[in-house]
N, C-alpha and C. Protein backbone atom coordinates (compact mmCIF):
# COMPACT_ATOMS: atom_id res chain seq x y z
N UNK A 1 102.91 99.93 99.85
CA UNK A 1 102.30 101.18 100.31
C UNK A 1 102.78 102.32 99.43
N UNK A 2 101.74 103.44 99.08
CA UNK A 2 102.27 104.18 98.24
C UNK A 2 101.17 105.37 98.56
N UNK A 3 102.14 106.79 98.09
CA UNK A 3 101.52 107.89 98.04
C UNK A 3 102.10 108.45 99.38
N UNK A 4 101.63 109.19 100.27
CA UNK A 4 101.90 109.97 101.27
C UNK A 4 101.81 108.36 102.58
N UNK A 5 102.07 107.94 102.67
CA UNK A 5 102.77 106.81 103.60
C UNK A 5 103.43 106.36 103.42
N UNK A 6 104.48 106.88 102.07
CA UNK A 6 105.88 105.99 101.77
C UNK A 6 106.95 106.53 102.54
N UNK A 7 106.87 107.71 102.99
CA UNK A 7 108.33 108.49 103.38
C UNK A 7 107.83 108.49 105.43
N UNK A 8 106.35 108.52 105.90
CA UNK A 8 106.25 108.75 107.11
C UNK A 8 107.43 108.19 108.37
N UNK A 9 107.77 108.34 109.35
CA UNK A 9 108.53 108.43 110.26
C UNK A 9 107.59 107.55 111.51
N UNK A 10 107.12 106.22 111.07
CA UNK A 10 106.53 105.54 112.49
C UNK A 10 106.85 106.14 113.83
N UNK A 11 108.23 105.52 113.83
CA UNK A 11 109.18 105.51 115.09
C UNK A 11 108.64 107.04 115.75
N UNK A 12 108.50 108.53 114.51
CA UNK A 12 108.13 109.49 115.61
C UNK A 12 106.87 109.72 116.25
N UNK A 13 106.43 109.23 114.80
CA UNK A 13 104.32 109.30 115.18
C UNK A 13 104.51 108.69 116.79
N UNK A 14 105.11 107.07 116.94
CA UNK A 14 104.78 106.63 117.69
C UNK A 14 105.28 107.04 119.05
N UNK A 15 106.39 107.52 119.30
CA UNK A 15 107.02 108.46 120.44
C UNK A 15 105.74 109.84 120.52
N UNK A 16 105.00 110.16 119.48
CA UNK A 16 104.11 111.25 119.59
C UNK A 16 103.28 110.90 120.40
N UNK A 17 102.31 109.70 120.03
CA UNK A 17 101.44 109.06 120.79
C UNK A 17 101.66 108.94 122.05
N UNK A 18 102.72 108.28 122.57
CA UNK A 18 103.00 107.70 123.67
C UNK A 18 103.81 109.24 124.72
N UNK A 19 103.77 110.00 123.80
CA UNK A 19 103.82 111.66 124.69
C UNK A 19 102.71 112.28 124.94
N UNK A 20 101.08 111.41 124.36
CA UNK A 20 100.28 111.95 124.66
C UNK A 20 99.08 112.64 123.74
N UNK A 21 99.88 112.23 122.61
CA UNK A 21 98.93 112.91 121.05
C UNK A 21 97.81 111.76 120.92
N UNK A 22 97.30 111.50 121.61
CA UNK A 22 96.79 110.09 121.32
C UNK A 22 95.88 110.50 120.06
N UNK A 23 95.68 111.05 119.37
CA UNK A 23 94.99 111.32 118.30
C UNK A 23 95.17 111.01 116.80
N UNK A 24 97.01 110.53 117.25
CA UNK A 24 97.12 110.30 116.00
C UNK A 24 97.97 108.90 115.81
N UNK A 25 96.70 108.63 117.11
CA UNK A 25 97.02 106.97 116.26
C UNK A 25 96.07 106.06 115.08
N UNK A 26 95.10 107.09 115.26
CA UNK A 26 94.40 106.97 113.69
C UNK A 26 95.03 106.94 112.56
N UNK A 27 96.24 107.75 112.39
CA UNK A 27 96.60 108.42 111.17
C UNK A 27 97.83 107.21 111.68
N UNK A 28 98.43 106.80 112.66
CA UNK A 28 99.25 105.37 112.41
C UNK A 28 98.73 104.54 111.87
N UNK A 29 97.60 103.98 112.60
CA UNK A 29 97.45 102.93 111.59
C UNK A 29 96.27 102.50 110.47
N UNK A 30 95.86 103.96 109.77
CA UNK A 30 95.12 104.42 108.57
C UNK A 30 95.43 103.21 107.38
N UNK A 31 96.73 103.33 107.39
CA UNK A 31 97.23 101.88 106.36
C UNK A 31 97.24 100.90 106.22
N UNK A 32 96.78 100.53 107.21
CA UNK A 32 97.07 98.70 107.73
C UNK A 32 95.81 98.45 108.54
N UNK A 33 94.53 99.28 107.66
CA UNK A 33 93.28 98.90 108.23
C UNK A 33 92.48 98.01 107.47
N UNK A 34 92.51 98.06 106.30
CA UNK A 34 92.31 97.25 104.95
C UNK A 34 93.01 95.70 105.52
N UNK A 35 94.47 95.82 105.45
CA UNK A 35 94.99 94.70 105.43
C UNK A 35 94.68 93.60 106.85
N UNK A 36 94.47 94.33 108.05
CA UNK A 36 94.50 93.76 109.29
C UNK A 36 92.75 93.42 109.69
N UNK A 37 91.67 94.15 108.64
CA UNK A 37 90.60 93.28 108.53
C UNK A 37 90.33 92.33 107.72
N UNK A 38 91.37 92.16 106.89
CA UNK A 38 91.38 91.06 105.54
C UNK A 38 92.18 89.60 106.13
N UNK A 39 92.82 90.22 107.04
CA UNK A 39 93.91 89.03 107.63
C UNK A 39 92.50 88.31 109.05
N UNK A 40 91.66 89.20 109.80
CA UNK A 40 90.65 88.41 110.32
C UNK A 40 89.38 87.91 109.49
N UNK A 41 89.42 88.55 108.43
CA UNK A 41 88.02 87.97 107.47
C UNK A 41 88.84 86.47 107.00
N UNK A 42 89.86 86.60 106.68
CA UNK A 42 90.43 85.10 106.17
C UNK A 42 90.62 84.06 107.33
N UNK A 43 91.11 84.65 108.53
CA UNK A 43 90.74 83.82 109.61
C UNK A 43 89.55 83.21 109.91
N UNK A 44 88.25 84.07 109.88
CA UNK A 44 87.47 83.69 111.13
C UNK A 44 86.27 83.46 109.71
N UNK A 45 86.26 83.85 108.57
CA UNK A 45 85.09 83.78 107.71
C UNK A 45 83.88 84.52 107.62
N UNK A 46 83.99 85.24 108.93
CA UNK A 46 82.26 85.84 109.24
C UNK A 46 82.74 87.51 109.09
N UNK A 47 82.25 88.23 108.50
CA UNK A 47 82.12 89.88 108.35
C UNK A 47 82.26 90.19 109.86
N UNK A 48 80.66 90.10 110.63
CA UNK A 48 81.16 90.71 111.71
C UNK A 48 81.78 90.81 112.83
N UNK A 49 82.32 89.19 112.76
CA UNK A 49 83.55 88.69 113.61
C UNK A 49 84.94 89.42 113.19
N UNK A 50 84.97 89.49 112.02
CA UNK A 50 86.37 90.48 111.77
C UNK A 50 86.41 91.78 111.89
N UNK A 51 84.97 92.04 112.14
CA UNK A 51 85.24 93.85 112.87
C UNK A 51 85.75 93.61 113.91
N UNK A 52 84.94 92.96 114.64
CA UNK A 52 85.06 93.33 115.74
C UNK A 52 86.45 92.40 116.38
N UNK A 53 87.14 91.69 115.64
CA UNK A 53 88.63 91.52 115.96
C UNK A 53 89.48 92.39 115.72
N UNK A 54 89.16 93.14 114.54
CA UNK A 54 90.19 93.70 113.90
C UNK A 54 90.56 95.54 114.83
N UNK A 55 89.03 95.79 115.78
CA UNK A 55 88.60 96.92 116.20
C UNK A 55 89.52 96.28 117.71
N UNK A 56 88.87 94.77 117.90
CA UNK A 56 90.05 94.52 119.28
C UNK A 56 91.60 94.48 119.28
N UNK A 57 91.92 94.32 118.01
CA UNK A 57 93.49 94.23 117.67
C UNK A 57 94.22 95.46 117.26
N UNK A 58 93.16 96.42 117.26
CA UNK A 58 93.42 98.00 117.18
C UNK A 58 93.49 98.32 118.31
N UNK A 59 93.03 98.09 119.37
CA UNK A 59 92.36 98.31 120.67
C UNK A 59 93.48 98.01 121.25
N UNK A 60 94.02 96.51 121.42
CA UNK A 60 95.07 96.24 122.12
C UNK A 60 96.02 96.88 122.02
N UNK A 61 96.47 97.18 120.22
CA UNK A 61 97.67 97.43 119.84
C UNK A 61 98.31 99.21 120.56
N UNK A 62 96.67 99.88 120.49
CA UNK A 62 96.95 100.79 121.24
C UNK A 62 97.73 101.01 122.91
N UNK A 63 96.81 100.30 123.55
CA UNK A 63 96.98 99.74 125.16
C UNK A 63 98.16 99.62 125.15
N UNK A 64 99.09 98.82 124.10
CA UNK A 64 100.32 97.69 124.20
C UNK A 64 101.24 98.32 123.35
N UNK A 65 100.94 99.82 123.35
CA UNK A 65 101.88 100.68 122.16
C UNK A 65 103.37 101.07 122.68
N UNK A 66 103.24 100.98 123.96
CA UNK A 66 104.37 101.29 124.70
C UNK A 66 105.31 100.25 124.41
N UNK A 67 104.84 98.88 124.66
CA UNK A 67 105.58 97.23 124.65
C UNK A 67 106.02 97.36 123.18
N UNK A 68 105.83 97.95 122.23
CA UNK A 68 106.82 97.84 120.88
C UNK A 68 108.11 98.76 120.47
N UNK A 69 108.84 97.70 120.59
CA UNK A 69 110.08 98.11 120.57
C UNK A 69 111.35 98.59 119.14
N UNK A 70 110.15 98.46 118.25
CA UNK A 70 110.79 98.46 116.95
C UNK A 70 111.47 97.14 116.15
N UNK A 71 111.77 96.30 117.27
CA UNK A 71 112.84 94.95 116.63
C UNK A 71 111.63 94.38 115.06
N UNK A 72 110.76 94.45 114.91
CA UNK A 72 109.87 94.23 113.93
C UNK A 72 109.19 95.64 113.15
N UNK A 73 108.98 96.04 112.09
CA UNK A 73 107.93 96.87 111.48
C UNK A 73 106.25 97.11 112.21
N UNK A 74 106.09 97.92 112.36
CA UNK A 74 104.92 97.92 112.97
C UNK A 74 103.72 97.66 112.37
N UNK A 75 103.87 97.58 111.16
CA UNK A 75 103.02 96.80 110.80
C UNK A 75 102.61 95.01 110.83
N UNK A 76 104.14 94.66 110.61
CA UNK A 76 104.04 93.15 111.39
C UNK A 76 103.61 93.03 112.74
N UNK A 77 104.28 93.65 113.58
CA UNK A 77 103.50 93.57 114.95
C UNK A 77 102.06 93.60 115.17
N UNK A 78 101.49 94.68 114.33
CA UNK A 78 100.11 94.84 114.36
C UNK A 78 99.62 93.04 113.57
N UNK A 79 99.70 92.72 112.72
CA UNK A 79 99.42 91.80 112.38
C UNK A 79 99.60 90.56 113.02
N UNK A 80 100.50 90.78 113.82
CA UNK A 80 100.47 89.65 114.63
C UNK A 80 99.27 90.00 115.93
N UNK A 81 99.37 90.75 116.61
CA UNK A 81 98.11 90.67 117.38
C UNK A 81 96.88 90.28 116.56
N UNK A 82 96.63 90.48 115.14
CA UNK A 82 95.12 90.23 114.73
C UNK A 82 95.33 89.08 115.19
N UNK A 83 96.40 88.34 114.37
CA UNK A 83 96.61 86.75 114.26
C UNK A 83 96.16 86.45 115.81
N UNK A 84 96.65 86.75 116.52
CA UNK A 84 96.45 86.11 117.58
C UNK A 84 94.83 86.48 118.09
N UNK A 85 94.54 87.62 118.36
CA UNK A 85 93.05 87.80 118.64
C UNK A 85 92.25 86.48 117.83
N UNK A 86 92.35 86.63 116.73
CA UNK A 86 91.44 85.87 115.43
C UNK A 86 91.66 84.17 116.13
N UNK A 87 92.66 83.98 116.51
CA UNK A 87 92.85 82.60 117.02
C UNK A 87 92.39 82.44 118.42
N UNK A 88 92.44 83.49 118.74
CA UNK A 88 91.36 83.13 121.02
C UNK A 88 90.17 82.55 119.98
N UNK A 89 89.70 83.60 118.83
CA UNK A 89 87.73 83.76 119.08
C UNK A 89 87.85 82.18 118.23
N UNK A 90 88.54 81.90 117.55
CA UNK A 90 88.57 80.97 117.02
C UNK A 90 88.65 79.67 117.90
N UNK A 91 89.13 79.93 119.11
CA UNK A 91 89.23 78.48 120.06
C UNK A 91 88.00 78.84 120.71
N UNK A 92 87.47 80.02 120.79
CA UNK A 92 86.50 80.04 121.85
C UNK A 92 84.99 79.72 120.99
N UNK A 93 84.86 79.59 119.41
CA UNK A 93 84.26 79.42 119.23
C UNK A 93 84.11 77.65 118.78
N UNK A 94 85.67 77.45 118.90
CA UNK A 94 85.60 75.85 118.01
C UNK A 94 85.03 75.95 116.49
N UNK A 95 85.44 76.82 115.76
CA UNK A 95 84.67 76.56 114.48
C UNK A 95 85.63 76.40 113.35
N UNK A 96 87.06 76.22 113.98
CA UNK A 96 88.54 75.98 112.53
C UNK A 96 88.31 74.67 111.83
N UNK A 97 87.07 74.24 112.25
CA UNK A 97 87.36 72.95 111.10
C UNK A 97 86.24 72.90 110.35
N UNK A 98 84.50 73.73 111.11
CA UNK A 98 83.41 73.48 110.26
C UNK A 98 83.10 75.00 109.80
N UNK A 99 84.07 76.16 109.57
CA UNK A 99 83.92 77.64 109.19
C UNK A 99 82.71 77.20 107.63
N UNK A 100 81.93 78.24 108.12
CA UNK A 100 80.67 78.57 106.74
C UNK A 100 81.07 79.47 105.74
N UNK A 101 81.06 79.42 104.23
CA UNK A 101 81.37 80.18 103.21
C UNK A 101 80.57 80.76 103.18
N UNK A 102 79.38 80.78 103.19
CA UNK A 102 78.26 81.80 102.78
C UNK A 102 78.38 82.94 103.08
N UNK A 103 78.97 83.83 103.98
CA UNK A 103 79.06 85.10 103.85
C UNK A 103 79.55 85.82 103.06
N UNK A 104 80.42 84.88 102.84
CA UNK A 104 81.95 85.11 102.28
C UNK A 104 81.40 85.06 100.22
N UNK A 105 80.93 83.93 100.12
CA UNK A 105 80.42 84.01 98.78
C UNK A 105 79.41 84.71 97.99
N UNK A 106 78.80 85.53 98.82
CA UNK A 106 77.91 86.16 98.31
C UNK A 106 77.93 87.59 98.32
N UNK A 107 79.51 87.69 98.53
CA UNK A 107 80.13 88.94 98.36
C UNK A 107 81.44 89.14 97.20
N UNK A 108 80.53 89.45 96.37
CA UNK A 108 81.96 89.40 95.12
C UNK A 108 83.04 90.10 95.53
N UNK A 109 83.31 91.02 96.47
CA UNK A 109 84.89 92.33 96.56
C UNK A 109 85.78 91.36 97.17
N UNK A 110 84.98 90.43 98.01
CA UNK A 110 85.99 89.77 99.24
C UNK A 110 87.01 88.63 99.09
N UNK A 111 86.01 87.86 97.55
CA UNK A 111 86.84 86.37 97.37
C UNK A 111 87.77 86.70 96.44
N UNK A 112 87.76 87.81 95.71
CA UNK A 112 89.14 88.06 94.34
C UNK A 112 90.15 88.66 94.93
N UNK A 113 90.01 89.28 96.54
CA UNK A 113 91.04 89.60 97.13
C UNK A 113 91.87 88.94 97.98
N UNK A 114 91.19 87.79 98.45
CA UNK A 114 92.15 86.90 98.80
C UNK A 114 92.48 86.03 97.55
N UNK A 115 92.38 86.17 96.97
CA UNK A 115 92.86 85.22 95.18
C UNK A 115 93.89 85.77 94.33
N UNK A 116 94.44 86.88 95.00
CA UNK A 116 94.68 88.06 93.98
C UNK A 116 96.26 87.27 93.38
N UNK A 117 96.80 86.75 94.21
CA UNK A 117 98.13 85.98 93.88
C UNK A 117 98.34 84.50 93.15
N UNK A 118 96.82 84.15 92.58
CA UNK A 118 96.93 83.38 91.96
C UNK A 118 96.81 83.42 90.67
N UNK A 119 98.07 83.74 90.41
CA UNK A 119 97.97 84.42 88.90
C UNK A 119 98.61 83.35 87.79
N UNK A 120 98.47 82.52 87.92
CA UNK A 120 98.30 80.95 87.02
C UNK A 120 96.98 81.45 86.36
N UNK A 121 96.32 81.35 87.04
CA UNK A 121 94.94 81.34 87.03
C UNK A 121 94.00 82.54 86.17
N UNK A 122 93.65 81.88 84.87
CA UNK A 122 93.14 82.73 83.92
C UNK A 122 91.58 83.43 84.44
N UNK A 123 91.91 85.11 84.23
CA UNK A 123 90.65 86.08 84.82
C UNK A 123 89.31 85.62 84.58
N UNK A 124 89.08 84.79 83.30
CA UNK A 124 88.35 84.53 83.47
C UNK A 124 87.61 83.34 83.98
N UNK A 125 88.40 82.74 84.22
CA UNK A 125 88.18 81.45 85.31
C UNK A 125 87.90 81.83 86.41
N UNK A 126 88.71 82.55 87.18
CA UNK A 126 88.49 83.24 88.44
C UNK A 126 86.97 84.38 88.75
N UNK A 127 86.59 84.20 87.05
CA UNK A 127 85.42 85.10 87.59
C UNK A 127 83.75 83.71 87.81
N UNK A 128 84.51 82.68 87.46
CA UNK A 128 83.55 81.96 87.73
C UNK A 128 83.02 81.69 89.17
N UNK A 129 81.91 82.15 89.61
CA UNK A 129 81.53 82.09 91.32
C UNK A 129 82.04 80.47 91.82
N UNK A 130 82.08 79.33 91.04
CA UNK A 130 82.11 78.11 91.95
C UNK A 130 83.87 77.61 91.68
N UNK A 131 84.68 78.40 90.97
CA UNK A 131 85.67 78.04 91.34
C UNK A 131 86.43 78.85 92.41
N UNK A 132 85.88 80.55 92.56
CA UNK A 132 86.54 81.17 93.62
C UNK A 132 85.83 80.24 95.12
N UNK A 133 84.83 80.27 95.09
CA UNK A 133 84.03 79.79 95.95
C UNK A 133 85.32 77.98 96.47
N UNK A 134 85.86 77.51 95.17
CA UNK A 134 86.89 76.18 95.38
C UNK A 134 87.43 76.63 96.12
N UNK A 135 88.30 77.42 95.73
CA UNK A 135 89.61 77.88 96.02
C UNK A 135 89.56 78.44 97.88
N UNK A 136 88.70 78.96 97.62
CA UNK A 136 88.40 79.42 99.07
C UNK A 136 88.08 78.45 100.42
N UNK A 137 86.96 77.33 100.01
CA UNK A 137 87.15 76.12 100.56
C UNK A 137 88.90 75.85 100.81
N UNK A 138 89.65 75.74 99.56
CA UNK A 138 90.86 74.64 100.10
C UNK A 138 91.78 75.46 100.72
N UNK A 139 91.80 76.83 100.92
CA UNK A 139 92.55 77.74 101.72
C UNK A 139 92.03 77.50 103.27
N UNK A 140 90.64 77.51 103.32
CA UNK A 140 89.84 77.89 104.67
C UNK A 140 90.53 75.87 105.23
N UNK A 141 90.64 75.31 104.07
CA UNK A 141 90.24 73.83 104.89
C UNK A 141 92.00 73.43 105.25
N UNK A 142 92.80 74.06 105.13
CA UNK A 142 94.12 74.22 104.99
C UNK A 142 94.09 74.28 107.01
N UNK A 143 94.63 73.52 107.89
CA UNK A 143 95.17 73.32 109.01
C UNK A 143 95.76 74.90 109.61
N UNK A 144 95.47 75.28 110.71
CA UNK A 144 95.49 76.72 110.94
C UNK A 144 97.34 77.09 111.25
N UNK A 145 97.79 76.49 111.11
CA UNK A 145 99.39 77.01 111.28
C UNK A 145 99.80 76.84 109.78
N UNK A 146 99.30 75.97 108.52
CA UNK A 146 99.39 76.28 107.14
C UNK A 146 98.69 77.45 106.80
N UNK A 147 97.30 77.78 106.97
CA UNK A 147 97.15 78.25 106.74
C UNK A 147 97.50 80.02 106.74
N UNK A 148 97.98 80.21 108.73
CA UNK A 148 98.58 81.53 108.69
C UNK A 148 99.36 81.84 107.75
N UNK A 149 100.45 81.02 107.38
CA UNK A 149 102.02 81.41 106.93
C UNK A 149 101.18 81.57 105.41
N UNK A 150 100.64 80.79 104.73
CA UNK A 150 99.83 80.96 103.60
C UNK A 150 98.97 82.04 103.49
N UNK A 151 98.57 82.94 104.36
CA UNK A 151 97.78 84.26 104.27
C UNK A 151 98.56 85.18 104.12
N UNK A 152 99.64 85.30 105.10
CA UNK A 152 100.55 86.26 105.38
C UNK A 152 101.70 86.82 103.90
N UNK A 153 102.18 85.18 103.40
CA UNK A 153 102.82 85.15 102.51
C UNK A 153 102.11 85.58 101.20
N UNK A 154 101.07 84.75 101.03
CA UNK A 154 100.32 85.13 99.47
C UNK A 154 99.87 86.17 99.48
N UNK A 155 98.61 86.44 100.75
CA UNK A 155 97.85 87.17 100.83
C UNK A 155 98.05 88.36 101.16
N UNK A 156 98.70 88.51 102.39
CA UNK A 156 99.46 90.07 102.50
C UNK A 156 100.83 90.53 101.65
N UNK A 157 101.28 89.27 101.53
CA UNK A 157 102.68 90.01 100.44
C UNK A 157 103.89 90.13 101.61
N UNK A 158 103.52 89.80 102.92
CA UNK A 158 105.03 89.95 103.83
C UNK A 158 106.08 88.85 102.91
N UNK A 159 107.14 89.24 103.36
CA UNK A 159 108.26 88.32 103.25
C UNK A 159 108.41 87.02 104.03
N UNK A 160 109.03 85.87 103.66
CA UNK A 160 109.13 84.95 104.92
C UNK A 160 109.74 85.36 106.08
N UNK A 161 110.83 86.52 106.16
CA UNK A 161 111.04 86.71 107.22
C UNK A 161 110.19 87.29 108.37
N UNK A 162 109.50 88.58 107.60
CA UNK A 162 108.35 89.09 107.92
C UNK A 162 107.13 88.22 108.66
N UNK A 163 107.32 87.10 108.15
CA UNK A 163 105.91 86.47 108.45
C UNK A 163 106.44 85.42 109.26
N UNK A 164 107.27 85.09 109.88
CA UNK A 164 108.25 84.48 110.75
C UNK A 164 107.97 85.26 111.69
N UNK A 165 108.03 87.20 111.95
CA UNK A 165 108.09 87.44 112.62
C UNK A 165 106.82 87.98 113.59
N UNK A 166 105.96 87.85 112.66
CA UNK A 166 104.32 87.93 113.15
C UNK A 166 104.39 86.68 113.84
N UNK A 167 104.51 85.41 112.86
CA UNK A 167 104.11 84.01 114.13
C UNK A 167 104.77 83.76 115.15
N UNK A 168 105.99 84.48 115.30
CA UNK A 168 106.71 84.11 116.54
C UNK A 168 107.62 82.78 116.19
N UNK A 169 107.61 82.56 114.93
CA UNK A 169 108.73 81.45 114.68
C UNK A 169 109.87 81.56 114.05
N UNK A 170 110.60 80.54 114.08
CA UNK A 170 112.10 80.78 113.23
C UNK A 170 111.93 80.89 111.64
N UNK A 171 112.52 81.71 110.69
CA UNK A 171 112.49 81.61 109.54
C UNK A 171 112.62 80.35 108.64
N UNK A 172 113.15 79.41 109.19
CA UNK A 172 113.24 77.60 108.41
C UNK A 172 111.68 77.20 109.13
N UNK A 173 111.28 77.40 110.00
CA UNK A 173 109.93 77.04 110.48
C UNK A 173 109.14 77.74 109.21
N UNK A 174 108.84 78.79 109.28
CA UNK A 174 107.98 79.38 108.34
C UNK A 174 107.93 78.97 106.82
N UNK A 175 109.22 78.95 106.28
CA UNK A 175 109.81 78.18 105.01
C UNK A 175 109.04 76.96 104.96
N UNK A 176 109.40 75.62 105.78
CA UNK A 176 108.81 74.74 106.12
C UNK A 176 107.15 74.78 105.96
N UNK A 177 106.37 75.55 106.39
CA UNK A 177 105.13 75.92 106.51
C UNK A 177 104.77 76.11 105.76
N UNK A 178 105.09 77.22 104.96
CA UNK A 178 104.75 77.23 103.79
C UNK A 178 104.82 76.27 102.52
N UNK A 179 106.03 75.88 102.49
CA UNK A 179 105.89 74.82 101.22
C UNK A 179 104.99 73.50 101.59
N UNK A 180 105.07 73.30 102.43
CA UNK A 180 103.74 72.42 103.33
C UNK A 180 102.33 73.12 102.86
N UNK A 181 101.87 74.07 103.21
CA UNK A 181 100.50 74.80 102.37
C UNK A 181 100.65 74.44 101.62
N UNK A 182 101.59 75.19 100.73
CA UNK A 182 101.58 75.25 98.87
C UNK A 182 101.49 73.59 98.12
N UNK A 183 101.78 72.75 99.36
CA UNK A 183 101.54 70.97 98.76
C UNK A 183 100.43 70.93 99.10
N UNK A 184 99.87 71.36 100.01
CA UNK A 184 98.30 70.84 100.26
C UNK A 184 97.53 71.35 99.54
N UNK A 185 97.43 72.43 99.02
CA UNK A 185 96.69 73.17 97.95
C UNK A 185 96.87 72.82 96.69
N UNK A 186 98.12 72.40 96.67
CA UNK A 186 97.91 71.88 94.98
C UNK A 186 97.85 70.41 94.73
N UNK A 187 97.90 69.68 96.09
CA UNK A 187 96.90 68.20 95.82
C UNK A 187 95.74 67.86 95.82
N UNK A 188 94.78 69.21 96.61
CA UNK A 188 93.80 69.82 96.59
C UNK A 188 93.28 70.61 95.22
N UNK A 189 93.69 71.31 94.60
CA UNK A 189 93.20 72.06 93.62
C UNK A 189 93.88 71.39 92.33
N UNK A 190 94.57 71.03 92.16
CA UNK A 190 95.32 70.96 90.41
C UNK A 190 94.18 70.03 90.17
N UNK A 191 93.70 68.72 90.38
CA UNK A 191 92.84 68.18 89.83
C UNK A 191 91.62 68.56 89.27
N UNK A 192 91.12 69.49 90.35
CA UNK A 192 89.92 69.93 90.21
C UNK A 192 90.14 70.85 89.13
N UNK A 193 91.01 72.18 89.02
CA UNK A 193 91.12 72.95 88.11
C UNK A 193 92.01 72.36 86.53
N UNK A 194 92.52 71.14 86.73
CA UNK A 194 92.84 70.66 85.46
C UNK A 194 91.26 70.47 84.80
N UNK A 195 90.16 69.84 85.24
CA UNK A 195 88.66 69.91 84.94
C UNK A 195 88.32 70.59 84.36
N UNK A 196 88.57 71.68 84.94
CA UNK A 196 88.10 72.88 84.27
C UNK A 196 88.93 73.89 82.60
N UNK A 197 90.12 73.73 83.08
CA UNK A 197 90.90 74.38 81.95
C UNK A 197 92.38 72.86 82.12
N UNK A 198 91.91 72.06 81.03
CA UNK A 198 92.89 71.13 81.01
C UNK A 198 93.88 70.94 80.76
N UNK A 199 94.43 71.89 80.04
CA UNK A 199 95.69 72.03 79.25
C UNK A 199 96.44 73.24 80.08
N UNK A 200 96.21 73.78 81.10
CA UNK A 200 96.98 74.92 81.77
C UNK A 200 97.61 74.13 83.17
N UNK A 201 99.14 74.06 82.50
CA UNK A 201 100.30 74.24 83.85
C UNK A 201 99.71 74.89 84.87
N UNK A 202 99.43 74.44 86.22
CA UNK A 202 98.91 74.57 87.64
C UNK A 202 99.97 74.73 88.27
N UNK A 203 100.08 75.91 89.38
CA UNK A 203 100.80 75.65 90.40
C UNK A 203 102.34 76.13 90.01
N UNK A 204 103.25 76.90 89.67
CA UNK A 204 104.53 77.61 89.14
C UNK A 204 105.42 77.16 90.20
N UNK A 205 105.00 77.06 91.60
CA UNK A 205 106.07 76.73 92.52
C UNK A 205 106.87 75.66 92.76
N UNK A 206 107.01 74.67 92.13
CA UNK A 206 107.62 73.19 92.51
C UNK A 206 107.88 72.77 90.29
């Protein structure tokens, strides 16, 4: 975060709110509006399913502004309610195993931003539509407790502890989780992208 949200004072905004400013809980969470609809677009796949999670996980977070206690960043907290909203609509719809790309691919802004950390990966490869379009498959097809810790970590940039503390698990859990993703993705992808550019070292982590 940078510019005029590096120095702000949560802790007072949020004692402001909860004295009654309710106005400026806009300007709380102005920053983490980008990130907390990017964290349900990677969940759920569909545009207007992640509004309208991301508008309910605003919604709650408001309601439930009192119940935060600081022991986490408030921005993790917030992220953890998406997580969790994104996972009801997700049981209520049954769709974590047959999710559709097409929305998703026929929007160039959306797939280089969840990609942005795969920086093995030469620009111009990545500008090819059917390998982002791969990559996106083997993230989406990634088991939904790999896959959180794998959004959170790559995709938002939290820390493992951080992202331990959105899922509600222990930090060796999350650790665990993750290097678990990062194997499934690259028994998943190195083949396919050796295909493509054969001579490029895949994968920096192991």
């Amino acid at each position: 975060m940078t510019g005029v949200f590096e120095n702000r004072d949560e802790a007072q905004m949020i004692a402001s709110i909860l004295a009654g400013n309710t106005h400026e809980f806009h300007t709380l969470i102005q920053p983490y509006e980008r990130s907390v609809y990017s964290m349900a677009l990677s969940m759920l796949q569909n545009e207007a399913d992640a509004e309208d999670a991301a508008q309910e996980a605003f919604l709650k977070a408001f309601r439930n502004l009192g119940k935060f206690r600081g022991e986490a960043k408030f921005s993790t907290w917030l992220i953890s309610i998406t997580l969790n909203e994104a996972r009801s609509r997700l049981r209520q719809k049954k769709t974590a195993k047959t999710e559709s790309l097409d929305e998703l691919t026929e929007d160039g802004h959306v797939l280089p931003a969840l990609l942005r950390d795969w920086r093995e990966i030469p620009s111009e490869v990545l500008e090819r539509r059917e390998v982002r379009v791969m990559l996106q498959q083997a993230i989406t097809g990634l088991p939904l407790i790999y896959r959180e810790i794998f959004l959170l970590r790559d995709l938002e940039e939290l820390s493992v502890n951080q992202s331990a503390e959105a899922l509600g698990i222990s930090v060796a859990a999350a650790k665990v989780r993750l290097h678990r993703a990062r194997m499934m993705l690259q028994k998943k992808l190195a083949p396919q992208l050796k295909q493509i550019v054969p001579k490029r070292r895949w994968f920096p982590w192991f």
